[in-house]
N, C-alpha and C. Protein backbone atom coordinates (compact mmCIF):
# COMPACT_ATOMS: atom_id res chain seq x y z
N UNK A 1 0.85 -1.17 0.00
CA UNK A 1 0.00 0.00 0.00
C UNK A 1 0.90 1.24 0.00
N UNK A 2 0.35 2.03 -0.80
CA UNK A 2 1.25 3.57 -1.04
C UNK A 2 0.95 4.28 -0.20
N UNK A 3 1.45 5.69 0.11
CA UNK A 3 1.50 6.57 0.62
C UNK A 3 -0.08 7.32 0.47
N UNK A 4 -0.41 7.53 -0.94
CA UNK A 4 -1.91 8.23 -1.37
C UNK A 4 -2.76 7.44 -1.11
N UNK A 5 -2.49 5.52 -0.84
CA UNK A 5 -3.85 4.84 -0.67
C UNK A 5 -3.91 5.24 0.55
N UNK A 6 -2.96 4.68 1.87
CA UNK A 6 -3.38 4.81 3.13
C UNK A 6 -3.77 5.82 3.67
N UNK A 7 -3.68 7.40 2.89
CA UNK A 7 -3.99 8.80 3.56
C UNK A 7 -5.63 8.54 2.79
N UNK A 8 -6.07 8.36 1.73
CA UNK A 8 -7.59 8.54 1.18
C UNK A 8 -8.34 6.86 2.39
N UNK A 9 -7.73 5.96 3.04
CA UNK A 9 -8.25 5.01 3.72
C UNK A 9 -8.35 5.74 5.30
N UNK A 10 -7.73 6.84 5.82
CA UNK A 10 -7.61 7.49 6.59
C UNK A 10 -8.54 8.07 6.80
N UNK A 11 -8.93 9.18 5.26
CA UNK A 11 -10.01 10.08 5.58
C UNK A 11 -11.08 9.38 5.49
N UNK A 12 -11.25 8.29 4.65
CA UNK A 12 -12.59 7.42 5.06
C UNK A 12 -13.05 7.09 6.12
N UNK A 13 -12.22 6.52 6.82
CA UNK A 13 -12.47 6.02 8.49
C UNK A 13 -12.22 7.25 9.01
N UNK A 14 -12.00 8.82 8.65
CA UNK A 14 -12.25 9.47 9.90
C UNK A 14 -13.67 10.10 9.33
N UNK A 15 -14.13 10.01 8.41
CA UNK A 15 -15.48 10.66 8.26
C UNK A 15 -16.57 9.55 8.69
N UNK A 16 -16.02 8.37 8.81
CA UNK A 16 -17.33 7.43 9.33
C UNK A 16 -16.91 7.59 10.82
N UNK A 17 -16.54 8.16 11.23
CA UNK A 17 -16.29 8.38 13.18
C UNK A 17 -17.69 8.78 13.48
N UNK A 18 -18.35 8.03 14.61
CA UNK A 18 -19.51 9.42 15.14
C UNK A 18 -18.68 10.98 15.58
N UNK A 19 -19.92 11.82 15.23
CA UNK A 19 -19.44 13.28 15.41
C UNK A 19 -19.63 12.95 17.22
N UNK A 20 -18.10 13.41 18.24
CA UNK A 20 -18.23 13.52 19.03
C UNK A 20 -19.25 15.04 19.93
N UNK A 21 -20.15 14.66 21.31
CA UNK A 21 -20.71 15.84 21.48
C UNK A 21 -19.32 16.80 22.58
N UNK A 22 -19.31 18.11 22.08
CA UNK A 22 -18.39 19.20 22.74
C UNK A 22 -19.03 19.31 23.93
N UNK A 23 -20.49 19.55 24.25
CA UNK A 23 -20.78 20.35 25.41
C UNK A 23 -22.13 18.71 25.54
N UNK A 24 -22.27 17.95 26.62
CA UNK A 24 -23.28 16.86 27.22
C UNK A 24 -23.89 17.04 28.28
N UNK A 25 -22.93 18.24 29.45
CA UNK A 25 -23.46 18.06 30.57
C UNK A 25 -23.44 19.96 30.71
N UNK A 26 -24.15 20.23 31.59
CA UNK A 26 -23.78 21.75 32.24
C UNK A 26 -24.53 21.73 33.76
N UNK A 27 -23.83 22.54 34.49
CA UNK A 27 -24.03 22.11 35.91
C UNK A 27 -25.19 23.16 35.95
N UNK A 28 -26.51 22.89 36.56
CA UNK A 28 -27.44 23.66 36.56
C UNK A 28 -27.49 24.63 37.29
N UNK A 29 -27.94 26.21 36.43
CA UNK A 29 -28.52 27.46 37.38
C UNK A 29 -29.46 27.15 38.49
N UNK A 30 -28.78 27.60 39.51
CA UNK A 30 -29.90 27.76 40.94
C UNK A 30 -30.84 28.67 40.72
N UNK A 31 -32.00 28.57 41.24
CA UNK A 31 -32.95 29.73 40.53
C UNK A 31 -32.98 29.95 42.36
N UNK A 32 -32.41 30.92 42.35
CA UNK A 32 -33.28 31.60 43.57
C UNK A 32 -33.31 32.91 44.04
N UNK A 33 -34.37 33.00 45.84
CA UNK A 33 -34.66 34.10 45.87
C UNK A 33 -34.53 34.20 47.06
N UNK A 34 -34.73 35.84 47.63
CA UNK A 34 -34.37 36.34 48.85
C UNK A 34 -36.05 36.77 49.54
N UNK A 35 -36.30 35.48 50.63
CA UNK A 35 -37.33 35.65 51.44
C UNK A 35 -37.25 36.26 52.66
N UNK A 36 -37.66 37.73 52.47
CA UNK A 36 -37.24 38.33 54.16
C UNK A 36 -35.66 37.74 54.84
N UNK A 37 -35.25 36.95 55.41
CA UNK A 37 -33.71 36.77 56.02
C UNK A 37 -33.67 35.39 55.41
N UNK A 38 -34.08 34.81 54.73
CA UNK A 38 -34.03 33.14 54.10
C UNK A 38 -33.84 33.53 52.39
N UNK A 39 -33.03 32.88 51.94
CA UNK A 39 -32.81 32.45 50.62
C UNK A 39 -33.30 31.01 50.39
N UNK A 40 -34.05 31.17 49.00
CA UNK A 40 -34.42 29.68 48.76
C UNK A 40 -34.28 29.10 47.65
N UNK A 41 -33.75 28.26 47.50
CA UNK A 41 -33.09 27.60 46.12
C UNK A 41 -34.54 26.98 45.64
N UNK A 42 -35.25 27.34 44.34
CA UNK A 42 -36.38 26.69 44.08
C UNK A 42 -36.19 25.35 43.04
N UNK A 43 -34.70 25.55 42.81
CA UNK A 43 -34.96 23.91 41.71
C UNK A 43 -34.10 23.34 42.44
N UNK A 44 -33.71 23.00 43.79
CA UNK A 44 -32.90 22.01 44.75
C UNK A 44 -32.71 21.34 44.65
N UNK A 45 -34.09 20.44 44.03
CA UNK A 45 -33.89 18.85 44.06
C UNK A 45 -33.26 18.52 43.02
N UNK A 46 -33.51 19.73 41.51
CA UNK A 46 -33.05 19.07 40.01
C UNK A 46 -32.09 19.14 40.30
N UNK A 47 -31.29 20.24 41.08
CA UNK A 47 -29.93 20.39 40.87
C UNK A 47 -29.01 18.66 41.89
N UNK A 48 -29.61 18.78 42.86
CA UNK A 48 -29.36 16.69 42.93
C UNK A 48 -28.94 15.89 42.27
N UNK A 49 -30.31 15.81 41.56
CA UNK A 49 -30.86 14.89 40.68
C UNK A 49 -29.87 14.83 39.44
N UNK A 50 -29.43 16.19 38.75
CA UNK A 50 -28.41 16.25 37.47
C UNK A 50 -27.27 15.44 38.58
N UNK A 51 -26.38 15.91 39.64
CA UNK A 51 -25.29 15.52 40.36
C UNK A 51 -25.24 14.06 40.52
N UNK A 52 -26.81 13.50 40.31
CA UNK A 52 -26.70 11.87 41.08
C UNK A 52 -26.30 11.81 42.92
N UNK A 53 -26.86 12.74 43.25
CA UNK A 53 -26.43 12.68 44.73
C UNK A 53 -27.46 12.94 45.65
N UNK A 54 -27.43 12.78 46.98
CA UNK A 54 -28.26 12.78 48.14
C UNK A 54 -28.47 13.92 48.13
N UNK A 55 -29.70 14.66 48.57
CA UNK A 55 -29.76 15.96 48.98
C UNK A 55 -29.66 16.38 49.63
N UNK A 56 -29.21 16.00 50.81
CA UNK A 56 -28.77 15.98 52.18
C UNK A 56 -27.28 16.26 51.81
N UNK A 57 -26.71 15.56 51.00
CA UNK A 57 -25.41 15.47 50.81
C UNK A 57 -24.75 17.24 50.33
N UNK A 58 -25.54 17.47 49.49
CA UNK A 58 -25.62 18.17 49.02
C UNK A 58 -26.47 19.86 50.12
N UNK A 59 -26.85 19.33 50.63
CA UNK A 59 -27.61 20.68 51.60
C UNK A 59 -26.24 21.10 52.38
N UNK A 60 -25.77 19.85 52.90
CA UNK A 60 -24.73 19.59 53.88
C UNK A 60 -23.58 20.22 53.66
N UNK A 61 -23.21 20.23 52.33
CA UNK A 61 -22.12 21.01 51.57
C UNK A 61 -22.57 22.40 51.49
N UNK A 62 -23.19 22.90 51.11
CA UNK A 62 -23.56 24.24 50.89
C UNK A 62 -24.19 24.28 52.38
N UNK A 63 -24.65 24.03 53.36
CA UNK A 63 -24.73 24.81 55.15
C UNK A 63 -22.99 24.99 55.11
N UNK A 64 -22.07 24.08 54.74
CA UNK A 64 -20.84 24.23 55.61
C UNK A 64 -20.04 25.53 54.93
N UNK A 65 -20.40 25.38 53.14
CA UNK A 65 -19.78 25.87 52.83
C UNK A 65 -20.60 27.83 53.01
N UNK A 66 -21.35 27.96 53.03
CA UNK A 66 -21.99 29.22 53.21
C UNK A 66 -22.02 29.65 54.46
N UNK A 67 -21.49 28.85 55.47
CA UNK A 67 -21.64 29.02 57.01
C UNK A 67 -23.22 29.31 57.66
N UNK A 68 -23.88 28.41 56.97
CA UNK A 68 -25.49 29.06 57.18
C UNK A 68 -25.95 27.71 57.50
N UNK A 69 -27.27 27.53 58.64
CA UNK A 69 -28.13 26.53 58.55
C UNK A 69 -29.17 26.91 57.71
N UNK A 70 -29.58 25.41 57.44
CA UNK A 70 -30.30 24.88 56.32
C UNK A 70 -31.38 24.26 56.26
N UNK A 71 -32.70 23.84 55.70
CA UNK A 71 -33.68 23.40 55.64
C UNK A 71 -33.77 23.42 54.06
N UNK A 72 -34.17 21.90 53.82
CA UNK A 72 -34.85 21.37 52.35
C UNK A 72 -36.32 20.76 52.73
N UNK A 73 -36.88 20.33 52.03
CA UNK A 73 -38.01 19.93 51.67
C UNK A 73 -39.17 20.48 50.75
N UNK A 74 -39.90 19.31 50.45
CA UNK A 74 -40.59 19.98 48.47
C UNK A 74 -39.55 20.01 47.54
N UNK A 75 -38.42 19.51 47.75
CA UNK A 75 -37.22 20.26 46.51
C UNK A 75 -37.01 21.70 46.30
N UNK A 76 -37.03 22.10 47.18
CA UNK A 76 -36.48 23.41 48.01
C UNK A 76 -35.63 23.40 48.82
N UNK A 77 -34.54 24.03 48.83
CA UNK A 77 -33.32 24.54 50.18
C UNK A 77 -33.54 26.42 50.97
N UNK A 78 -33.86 25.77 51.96
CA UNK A 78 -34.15 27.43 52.36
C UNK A 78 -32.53 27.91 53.30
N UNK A 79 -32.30 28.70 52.99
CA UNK A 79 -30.83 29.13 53.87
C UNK A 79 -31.00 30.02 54.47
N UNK A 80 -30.41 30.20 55.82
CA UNK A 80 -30.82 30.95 56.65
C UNK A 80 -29.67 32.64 56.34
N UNK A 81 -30.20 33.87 56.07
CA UNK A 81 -29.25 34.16 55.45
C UNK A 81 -29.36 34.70 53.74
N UNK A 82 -29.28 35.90 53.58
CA UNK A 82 -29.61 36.56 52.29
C UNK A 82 -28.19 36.22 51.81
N UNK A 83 -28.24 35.80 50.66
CA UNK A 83 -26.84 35.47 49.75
C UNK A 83 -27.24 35.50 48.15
N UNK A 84 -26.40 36.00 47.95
CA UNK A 84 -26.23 36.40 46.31
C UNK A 84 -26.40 35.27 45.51
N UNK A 85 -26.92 35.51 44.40
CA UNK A 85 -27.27 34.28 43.35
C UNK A 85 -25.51 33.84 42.86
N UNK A 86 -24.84 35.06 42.08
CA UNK A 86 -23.65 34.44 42.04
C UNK A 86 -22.65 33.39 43.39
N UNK A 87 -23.29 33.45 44.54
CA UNK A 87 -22.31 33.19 45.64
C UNK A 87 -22.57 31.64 45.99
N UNK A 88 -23.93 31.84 45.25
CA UNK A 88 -24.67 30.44 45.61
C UNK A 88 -24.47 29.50 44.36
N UNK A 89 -23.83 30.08 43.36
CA UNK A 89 -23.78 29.76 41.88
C UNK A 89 -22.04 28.86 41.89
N UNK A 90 -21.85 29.98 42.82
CA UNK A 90 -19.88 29.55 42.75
C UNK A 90 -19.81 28.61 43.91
N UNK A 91 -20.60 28.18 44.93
CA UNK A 91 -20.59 26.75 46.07
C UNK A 91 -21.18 25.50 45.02
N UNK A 92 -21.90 25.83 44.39
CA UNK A 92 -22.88 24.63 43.50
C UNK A 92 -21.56 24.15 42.20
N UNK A 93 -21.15 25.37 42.00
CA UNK A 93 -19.85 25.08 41.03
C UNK A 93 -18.75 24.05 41.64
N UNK A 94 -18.35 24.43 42.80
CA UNK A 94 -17.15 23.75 43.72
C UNK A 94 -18.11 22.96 43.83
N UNK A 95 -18.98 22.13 43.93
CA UNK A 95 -19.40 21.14 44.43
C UNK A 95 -19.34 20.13 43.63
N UNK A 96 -20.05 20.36 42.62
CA UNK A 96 -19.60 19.56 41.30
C UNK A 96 -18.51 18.99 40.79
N UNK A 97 -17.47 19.93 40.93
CA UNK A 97 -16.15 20.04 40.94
C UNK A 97 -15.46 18.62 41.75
N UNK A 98 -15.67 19.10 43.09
CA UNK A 98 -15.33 18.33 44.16
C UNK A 98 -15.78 16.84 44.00
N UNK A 99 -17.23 16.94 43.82
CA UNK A 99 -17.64 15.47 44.31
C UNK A 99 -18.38 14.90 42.87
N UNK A 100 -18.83 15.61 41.63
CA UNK A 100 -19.30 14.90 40.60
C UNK A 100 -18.38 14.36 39.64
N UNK A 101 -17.89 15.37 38.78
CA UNK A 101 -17.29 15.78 37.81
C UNK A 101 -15.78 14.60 38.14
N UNK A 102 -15.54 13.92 36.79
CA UNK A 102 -14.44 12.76 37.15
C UNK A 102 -12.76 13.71 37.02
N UNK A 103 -11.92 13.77 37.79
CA UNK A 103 -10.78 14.62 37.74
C UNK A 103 -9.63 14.08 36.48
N UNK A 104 -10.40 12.95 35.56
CA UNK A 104 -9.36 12.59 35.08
C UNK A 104 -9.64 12.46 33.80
N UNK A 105 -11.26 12.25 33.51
CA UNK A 105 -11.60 12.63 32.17
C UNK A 105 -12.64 13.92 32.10
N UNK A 106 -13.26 14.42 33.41
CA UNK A 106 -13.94 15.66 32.89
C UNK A 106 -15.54 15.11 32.52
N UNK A 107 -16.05 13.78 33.05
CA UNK A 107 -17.25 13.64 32.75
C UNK A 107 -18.34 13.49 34.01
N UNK A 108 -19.33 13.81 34.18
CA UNK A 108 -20.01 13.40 35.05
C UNK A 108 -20.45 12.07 35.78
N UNK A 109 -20.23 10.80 34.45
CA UNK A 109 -20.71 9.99 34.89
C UNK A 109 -20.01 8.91 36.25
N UNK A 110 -20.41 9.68 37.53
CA UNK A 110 -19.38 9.22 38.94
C UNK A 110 -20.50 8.74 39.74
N UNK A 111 -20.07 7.72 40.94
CA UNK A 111 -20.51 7.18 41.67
C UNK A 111 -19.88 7.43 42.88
N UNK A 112 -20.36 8.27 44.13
CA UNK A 112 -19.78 7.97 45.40
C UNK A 112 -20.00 6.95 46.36
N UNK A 113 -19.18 5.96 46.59
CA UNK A 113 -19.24 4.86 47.81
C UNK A 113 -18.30 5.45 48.59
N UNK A 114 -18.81 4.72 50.21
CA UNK A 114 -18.69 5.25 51.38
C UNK A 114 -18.24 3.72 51.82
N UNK A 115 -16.79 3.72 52.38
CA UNK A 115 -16.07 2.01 52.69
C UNK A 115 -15.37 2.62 54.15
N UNK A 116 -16.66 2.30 54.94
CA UNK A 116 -15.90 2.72 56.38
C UNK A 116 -16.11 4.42 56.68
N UNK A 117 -14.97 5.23 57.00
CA UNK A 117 -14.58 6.02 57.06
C UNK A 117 -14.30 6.86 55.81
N UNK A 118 -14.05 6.40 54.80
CA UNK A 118 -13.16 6.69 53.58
C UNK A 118 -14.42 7.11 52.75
N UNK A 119 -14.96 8.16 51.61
CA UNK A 119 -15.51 7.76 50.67
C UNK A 119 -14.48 8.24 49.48
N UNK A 120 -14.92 7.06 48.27
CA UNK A 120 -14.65 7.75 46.96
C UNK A 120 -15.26 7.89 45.51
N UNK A 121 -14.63 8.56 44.77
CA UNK A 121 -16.09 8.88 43.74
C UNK A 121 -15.01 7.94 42.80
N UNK A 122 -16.16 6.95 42.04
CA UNK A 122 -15.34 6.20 40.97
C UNK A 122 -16.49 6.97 39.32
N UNK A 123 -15.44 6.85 38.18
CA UNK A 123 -15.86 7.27 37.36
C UNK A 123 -16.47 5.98 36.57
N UNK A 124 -17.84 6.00 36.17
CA UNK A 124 -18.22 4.74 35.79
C UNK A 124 -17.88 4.89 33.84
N UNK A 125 -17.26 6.05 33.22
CA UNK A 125 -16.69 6.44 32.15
C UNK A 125 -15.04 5.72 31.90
N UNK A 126 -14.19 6.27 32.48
CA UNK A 126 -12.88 6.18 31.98
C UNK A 126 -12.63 4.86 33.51
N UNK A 127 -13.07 4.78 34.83
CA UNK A 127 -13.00 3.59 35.58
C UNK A 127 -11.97 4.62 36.60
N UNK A 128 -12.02 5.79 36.68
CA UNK A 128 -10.72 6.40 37.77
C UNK A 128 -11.38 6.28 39.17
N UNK A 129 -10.75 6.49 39.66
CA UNK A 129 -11.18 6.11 41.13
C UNK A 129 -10.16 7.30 42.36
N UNK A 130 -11.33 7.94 43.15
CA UNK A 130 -10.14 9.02 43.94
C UNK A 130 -10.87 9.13 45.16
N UNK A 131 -10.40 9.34 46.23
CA UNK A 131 -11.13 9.93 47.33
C UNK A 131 -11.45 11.14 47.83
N UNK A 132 -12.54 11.26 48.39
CA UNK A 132 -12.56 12.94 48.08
C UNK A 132 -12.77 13.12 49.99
N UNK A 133 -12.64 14.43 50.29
CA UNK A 133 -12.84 14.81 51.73
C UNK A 133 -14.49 14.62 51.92
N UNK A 134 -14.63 14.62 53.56
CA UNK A 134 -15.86 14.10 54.01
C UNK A 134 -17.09 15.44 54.22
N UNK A 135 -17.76 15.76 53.95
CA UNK A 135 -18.23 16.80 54.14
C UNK A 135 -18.89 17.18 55.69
């Protein structure tokens, strides 16, 4: 095989590739609002639900990280505590970060198990496996 066959056998097999997707996941806008001294996250639960995680888990992270107590229920988070949509935008960001998002390929698709003391998030994508701090 020549030089001109194997480059025209090249572009064949790269035009039959599936078109990979650039953008699959995006970490969801908090929609919320400022109730008298309570902020309340009104899509709480979706934002979970995209993460694959407890909501508790997740309340738990944002009380520690906002220094605020917390109340969910209905798929609502009420925070005790007027806070900015961006402030609440950039904890939901680190969170994702921290505990969804795989550190080694960049995809969402993770699982956290809890072995004892220890938990870690395994990527059910590329198979990485890391431990992350306890919240």
């Amino acid at each position: 095989m020549n030089e001109t066959e194997y480059k025209k056998l090249l572009e064949k097999a790269r035009k039959n590739l599936p078109q990979q997707e650039t953008k699959r996941f995006e970490i969801p806008t908090a929609v919320s609002l400022v109730v008298g001294k309570t902020t309340v996250i009104k899509n709480f639960s979706q934002i979970a639900k995209t993460a694959r995680r407890e909501e508790s888990h997740l309340a738990k992270y944002l009380a520690k990280g906002l220094a605020a107590p917390n109340h969910h229920e209905g798929g609502e988070l009420a925070i005790q505590g007027k806070f900015q949509a961006t402030f609440i935008e950039k904890r939901i960001t680190d969170y994702f970060r921290e505990f969804v998002l795989c550190h080694e390929c960049g995809k969402p698709d993770t699982n956290m198990h809890k072995e004892g003391r220890i938990t870690s998030v395994k990527c059910e994508a590329c198979g990485a496996r890391r431990t992350v701090k306890s919240v």
